[in-house]
C-alpha atoms as a PDB file:
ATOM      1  CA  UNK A   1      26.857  14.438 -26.201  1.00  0.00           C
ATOM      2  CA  UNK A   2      27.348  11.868 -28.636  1.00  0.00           C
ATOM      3  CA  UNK A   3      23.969  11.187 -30.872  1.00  0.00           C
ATOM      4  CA  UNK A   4      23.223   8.311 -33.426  1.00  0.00           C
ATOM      5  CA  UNK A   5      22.606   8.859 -37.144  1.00  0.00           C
ATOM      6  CA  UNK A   6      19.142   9.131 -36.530  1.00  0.00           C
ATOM      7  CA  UNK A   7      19.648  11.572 -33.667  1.00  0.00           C
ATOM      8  CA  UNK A   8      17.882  15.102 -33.648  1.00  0.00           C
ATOM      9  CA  UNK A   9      19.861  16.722 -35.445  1.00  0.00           C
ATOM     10  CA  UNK A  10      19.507  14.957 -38.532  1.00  0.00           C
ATOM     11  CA  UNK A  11      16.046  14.587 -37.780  1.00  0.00           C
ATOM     12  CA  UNK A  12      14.263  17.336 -40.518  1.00  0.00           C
ATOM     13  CA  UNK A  13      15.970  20.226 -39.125  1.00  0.00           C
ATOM     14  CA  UNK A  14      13.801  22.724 -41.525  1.00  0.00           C
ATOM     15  CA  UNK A  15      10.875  21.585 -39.686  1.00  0.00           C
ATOM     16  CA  UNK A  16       9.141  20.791 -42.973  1.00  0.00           C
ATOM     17  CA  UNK A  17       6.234  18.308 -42.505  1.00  0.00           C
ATOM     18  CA  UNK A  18       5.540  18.645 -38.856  1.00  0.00           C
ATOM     19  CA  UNK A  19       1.700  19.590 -39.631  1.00  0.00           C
ATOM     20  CA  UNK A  20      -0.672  18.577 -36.576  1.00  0.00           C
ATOM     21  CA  UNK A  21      -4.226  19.055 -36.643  1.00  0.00           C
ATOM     22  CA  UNK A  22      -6.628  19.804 -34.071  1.00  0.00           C
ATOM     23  CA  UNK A  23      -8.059  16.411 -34.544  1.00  0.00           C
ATOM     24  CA  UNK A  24      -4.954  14.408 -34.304  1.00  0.00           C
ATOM     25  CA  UNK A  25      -4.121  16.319 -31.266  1.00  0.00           C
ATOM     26  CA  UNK A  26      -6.292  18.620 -29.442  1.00  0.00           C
ATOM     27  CA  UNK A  27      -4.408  21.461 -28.665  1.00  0.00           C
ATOM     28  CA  UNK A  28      -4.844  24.077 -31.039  1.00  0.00           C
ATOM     29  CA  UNK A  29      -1.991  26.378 -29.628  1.00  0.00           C
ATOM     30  CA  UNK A  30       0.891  23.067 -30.156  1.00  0.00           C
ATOM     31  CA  UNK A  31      -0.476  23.059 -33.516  1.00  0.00           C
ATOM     32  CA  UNK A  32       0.325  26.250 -34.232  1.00  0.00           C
ATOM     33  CA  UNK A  33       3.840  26.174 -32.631  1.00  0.00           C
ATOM     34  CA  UNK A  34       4.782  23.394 -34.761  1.00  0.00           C
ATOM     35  CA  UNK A  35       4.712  25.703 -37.672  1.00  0.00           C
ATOM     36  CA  UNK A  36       7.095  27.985 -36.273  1.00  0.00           C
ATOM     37  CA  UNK A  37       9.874  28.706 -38.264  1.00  0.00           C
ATOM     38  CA  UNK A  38      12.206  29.145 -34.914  1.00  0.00           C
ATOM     39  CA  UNK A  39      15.518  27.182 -35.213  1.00  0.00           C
ATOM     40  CA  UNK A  40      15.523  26.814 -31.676  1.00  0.00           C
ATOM     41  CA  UNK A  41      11.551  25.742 -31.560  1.00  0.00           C
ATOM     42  CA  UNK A  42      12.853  22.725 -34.003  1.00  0.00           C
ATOM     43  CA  UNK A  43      15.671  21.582 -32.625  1.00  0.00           C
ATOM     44  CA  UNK A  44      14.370  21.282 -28.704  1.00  0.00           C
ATOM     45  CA  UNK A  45      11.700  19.063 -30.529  1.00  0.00           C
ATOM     46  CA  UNK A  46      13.962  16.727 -32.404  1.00  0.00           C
ATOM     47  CA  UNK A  47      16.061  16.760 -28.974  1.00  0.00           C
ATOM     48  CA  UNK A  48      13.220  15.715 -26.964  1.00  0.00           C
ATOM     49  CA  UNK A  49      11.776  13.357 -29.469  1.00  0.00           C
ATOM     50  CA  UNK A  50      15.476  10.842 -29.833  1.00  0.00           C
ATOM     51  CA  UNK A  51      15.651  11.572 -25.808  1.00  0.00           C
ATOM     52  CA  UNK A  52      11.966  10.382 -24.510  1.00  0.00           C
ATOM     53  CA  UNK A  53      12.209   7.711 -27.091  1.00  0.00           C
ATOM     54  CA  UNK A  54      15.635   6.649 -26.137  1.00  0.00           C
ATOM     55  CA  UNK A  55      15.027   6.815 -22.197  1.00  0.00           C
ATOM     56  CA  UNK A  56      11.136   7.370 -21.906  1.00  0.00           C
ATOM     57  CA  UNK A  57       9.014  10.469 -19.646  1.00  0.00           C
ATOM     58  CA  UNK A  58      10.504   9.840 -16.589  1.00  0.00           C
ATOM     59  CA  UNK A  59      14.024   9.558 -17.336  1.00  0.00           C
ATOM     60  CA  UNK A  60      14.401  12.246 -19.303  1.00  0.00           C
ATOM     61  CA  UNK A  61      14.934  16.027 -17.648  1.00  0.00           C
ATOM     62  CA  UNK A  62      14.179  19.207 -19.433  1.00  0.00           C
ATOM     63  CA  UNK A  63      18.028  20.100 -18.713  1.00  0.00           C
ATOM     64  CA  UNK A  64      19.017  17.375 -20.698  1.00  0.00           C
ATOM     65  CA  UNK A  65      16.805  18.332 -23.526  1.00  0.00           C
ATOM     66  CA  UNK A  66      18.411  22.247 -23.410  1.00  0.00           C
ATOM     67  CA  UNK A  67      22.306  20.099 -23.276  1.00  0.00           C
ATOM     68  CA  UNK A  68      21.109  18.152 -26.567  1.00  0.00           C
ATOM     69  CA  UNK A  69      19.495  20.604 -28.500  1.00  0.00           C
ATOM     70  CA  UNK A  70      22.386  23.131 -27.919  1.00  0.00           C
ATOM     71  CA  UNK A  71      19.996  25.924 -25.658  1.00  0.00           C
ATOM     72  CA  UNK A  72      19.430  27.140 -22.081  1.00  0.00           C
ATOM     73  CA  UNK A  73      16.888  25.718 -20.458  1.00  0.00           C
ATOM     74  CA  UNK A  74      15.122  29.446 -20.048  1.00  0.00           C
ATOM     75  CA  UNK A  75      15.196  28.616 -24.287  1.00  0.00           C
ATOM     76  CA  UNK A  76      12.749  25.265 -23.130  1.00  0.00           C
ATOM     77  CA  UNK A  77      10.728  27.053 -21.258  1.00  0.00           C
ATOM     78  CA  UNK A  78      10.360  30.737 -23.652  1.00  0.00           C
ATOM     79  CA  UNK A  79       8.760  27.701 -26.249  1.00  0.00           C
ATOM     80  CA  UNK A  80       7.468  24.819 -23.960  1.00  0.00           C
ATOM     81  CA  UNK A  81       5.898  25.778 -20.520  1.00  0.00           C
ATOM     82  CA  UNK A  82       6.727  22.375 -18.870  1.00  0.00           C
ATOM     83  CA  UNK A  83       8.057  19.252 -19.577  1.00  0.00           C
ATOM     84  CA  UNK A  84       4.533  17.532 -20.142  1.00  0.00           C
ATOM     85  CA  UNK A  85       4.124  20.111 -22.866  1.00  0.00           C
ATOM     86  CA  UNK A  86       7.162  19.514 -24.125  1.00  0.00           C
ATOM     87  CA  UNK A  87       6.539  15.795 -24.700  1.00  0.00           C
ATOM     88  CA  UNK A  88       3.220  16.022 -26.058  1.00  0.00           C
ATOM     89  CA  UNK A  89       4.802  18.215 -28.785  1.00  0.00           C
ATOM     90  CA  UNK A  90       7.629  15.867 -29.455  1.00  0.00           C
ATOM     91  CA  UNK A  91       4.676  12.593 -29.445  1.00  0.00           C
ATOM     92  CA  UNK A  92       2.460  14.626 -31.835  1.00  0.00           C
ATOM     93  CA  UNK A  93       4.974  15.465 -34.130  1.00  0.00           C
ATOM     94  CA  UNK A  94       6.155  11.790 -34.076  1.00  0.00           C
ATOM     95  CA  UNK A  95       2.882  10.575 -34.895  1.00  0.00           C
ATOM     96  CA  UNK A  96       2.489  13.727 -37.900  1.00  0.00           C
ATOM     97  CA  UNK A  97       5.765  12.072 -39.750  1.00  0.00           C
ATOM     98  CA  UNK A  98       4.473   8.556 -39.075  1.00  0.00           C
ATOM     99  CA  UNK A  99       0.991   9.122 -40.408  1.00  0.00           C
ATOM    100  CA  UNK A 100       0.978   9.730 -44.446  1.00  0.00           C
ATOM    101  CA  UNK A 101       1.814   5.494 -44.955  1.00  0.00           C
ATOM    102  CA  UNK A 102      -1.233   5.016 -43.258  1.00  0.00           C
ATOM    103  CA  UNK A 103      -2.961   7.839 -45.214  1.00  0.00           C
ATOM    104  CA  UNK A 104      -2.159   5.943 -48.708  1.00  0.00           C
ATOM    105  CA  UNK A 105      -2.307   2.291 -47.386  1.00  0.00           C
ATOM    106  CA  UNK A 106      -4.957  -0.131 -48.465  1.00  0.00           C
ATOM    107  CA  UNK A 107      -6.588   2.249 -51.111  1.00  0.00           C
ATOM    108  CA  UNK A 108     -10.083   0.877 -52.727  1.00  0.00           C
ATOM    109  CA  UNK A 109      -8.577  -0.018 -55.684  1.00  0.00           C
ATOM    110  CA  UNK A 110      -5.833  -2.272 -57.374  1.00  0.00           C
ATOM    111  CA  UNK A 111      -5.171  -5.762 -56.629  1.00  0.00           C
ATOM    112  CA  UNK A 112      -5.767  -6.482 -52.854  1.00  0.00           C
ATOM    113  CA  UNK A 113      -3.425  -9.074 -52.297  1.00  0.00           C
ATOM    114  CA  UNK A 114      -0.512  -6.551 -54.335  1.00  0.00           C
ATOM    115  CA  UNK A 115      -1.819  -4.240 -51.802  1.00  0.00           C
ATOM    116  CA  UNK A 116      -1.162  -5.698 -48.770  1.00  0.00           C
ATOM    117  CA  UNK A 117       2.388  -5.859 -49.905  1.00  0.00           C
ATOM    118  CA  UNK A 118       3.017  -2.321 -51.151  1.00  0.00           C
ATOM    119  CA  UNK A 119       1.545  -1.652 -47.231  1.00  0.00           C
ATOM    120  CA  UNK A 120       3.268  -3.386 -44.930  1.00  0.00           C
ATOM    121  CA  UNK A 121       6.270  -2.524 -47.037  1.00  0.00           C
ATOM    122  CA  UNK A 122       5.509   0.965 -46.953  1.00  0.00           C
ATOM    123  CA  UNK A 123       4.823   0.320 -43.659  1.00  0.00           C
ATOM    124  CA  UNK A 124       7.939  -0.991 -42.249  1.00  0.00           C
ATOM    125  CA  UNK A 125      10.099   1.210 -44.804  1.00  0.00           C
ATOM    126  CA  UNK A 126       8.480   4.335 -42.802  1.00  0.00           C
ATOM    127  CA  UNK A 127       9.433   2.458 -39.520  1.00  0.00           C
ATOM    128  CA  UNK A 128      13.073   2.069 -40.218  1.00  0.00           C
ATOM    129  CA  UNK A 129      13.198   5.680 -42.047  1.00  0.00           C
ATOM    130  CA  UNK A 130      11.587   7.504 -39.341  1.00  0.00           C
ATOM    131  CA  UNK A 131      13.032   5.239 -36.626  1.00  0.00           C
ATOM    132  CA  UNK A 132      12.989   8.000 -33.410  1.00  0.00           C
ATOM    133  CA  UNK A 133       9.435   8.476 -34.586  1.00  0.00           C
ATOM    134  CA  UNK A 134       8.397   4.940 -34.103  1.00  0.00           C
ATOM    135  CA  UNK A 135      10.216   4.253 -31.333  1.00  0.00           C
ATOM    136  CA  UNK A 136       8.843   7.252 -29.570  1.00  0.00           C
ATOM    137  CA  UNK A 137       5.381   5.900 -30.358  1.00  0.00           C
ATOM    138  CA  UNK A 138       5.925   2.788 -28.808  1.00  0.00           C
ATOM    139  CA  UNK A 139       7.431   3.722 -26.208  1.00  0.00           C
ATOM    140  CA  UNK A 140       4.519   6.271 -24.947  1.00  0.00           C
ATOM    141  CA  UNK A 141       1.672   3.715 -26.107  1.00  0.00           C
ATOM    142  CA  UNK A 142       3.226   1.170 -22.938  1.00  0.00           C
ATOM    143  CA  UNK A 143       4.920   2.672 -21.065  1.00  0.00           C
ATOM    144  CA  UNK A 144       3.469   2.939 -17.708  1.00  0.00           C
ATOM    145  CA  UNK A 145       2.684   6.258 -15.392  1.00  0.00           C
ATOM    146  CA  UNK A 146       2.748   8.802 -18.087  1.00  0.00           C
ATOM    147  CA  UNK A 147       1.171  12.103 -17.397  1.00  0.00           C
ATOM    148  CA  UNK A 148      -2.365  11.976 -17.814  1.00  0.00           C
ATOM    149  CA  UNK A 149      -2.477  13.986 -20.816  1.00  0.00           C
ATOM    150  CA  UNK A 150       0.628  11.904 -22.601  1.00  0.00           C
ATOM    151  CA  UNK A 151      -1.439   8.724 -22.185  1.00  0.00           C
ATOM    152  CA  UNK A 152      -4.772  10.170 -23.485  1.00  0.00           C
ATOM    153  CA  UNK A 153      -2.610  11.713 -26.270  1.00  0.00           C
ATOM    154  CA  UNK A 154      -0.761   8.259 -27.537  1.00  0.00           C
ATOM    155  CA  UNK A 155      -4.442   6.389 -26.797  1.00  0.00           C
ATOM    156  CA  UNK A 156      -5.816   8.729 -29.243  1.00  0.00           C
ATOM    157  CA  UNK A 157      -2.740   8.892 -31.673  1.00  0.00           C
ATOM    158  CA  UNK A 158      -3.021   4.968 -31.558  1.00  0.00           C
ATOM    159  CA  UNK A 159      -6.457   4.547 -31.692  1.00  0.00           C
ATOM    160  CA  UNK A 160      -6.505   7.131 -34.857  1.00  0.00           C
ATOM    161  CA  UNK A 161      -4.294   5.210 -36.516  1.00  0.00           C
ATOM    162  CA  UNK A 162      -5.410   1.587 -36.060  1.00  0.00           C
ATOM    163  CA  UNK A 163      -9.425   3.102 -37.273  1.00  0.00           C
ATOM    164  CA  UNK A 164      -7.735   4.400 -40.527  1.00  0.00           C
ATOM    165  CA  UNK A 165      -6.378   0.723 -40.988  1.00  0.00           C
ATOM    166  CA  UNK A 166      -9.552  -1.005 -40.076  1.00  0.00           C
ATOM    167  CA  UNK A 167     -11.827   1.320 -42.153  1.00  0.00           C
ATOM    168  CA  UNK A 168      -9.749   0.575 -45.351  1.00  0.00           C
ATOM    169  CA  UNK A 169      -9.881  -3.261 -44.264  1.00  0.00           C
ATOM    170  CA  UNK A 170     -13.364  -3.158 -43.552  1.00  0.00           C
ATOM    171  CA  UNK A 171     -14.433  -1.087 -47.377  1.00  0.00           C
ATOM    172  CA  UNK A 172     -12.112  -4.155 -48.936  1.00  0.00           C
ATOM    173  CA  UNK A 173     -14.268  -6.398 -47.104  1.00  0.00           C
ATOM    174  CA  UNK A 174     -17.167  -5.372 -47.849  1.00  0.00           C
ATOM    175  CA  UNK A 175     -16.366  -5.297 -51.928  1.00  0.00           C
ATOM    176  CA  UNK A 176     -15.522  -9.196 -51.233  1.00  0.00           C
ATOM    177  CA  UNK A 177     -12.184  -9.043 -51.280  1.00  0.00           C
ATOM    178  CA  UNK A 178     -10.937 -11.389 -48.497  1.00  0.00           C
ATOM    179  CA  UNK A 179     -13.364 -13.545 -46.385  1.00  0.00           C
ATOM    180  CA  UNK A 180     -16.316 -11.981 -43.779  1.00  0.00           C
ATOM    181  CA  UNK A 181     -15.987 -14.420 -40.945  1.00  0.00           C
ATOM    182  CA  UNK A 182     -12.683 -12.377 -39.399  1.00  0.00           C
ATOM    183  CA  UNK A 183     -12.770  -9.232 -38.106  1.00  0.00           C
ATOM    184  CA  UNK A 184     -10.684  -6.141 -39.758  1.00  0.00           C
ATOM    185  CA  UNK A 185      -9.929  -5.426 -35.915  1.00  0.00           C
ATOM    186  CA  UNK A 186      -7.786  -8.435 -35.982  1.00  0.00           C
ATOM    187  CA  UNK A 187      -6.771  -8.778 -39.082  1.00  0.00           C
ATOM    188  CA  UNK A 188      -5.607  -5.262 -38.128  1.00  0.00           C
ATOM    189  CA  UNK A 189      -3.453  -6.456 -35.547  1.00  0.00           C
ATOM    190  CA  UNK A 190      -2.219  -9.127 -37.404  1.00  0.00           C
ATOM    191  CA  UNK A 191      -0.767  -6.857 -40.091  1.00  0.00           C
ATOM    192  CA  UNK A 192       0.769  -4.294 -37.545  1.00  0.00           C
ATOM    193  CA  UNK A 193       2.332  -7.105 -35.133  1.00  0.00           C
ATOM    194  CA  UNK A 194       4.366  -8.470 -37.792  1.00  0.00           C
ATOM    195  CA  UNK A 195       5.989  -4.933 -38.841  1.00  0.00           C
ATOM    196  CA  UNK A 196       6.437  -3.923 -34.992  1.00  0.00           C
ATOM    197  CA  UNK A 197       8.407  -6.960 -34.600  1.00  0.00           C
ATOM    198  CA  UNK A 198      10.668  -6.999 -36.617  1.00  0.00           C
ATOM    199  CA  UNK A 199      11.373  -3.593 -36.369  1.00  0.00           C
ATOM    200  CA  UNK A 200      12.171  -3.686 -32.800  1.00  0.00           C
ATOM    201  CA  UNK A 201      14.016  -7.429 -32.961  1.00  0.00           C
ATOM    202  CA  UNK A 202      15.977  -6.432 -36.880  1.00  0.00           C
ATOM    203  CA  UNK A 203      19.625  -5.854 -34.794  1.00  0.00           C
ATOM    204  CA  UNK A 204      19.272  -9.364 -33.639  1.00  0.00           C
ATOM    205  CA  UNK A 205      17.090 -11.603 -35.973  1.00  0.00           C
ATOM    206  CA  UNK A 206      19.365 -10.273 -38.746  1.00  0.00           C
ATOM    207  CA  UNK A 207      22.298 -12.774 -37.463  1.00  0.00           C
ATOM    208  CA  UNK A 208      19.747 -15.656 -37.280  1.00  0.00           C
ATOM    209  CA  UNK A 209      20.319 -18.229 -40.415  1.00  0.00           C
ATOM    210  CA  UNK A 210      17.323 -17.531 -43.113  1.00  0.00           C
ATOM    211  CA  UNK A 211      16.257 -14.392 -41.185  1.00  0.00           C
ATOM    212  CA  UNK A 212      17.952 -11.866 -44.613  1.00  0.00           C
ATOM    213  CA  UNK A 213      14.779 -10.503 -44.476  1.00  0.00           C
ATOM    214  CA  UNK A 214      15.519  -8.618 -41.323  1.00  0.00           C
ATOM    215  CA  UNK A 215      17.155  -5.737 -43.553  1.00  0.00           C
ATOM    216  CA  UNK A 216      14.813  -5.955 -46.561  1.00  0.00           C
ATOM    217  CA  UNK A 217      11.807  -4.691 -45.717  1.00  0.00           C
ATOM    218  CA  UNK A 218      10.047  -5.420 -49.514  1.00  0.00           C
ATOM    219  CA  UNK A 219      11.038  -8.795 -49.103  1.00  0.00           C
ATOM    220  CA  UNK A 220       9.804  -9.572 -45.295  1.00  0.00           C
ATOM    221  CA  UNK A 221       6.456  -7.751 -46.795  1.00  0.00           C
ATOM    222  CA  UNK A 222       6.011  -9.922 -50.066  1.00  0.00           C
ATOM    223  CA  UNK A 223       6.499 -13.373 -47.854  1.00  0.00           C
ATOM    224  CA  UNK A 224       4.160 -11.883 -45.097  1.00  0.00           C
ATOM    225  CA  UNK A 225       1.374 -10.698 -47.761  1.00  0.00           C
ATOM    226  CA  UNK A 226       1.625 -14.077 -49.526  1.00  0.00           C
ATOM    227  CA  UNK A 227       1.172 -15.881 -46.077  1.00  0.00           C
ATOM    228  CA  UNK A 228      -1.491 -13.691 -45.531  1.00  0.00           C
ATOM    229  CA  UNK A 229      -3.205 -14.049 -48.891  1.00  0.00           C
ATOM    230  CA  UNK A 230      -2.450 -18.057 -49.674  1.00  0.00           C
ATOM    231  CA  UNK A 231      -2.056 -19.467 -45.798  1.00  0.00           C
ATOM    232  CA  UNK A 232       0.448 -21.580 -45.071  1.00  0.00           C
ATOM    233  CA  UNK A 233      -0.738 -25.073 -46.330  1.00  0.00           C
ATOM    234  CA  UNK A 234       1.275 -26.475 -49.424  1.00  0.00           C
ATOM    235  CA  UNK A 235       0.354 -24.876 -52.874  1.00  0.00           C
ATOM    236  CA  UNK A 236      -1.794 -27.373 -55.107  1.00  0.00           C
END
């Protein structure tokens, strides 16, 4: 089975920085098991992980997982004890290598409008860099008839996320930093949209004339900061 550069096996092999909390996830016993040191335990996840990301819940099988990760599928189930399990273990450990951006992003102090640029490029560099990740995200935040579990997992991996964006917005708000009559909520959006975008469109938009931006993430983030920060009405 032929995998991309970003496919699970080049995907952190080790296992080093897959650290889930109870919060993040709520299931204290796939925390746990994300710390194993098992070989096999780390390679079924970055397996499952490129798969469900590359072909979503339904359209991925757990013997497909075993083929791509190099086990029998009695190997799946010795670690995982179904395939819901198995996904929520590959989603939180998406959302684990995804989160320390957000963790930094936005801090109280330093130059706000400098800020916004050092985050969305941080942002989008994490993105690219962590592409399965992302993808995987994305793909379990819409895609439709997930287990019940899955969906209340990526609503609360989502919602986790945008509240550590908005609370940052909102502290920078309230020291006066950018204007009170907009919400963080959509300025929120507004930051994350752009990012998501281009991410998922970058293969395309990067043939478009004046799109070079599409594989510079620094520059795509100092044009959309400066929008951001000066609108786009012609400089005095």
């Amino acid at each position: 089975m032929m995998r991309p550069t970003n496919a699970p096996g080049n995907l952190n092999p080790t296992g080093a920085g897959l650290i889930l909390t109870d919060r993040s996830v709520g299931l204290p016993s796939m925390v746990a098991a994300l710390k194993s040191e098992c070989p096999a335990f780390h390679a079924l996840l970055d397996a499952a992980m490129w798969l469900f990301a590359e072909h979503g819940y339904h359209g991925v099988s757990v013997n497909q997982v075993a083929r791509a990760a190099g086990v029998s599928k009695a190997n799946v189930f010795h670690h995982f004890p179904s395939k819901e399990s198995l996904f929520l273990a590959a989603l939180g450990n998406a959302a684990a290598r995804r989160s320390a951006v957000l963790e930094a992003g936005l801090r109280e102090d330093g130059d706000f409008s400098e800020g916004l640029g050092a985050f969305l490029t941080a942002h989008l560099e994490s993105m690219n860099r962590e592409e399965t990740a992302s993808r995987l995200i994305m793909r379990a935040v819409t895609e439709r008839d997930l287990p019940v579990s899955a969906r209340n997992l990526a609503e609360q991996l989502f919602n986790e996320t945008c509240q550590r964006l908005i609370k940052g917005l909102s502290e920078r708000q309230r020291a006066g930093h950018w204007r009170d009559d907009l919400s963080p909520e959509f300025v929120m959006f507004l930051l994350l949209a752009g990012n998501s975008y281009l991410f998922q469109t970058r293969r395309v938009l990067r043939h478009l004339p004046g799109c070079g931006f599409a594989d510079d993430p620094e520059s795509f983030a100092r044009r959309a900061a400066d929008v951001f920060w000066n609108g786009l009405q012609p400089r005095a």
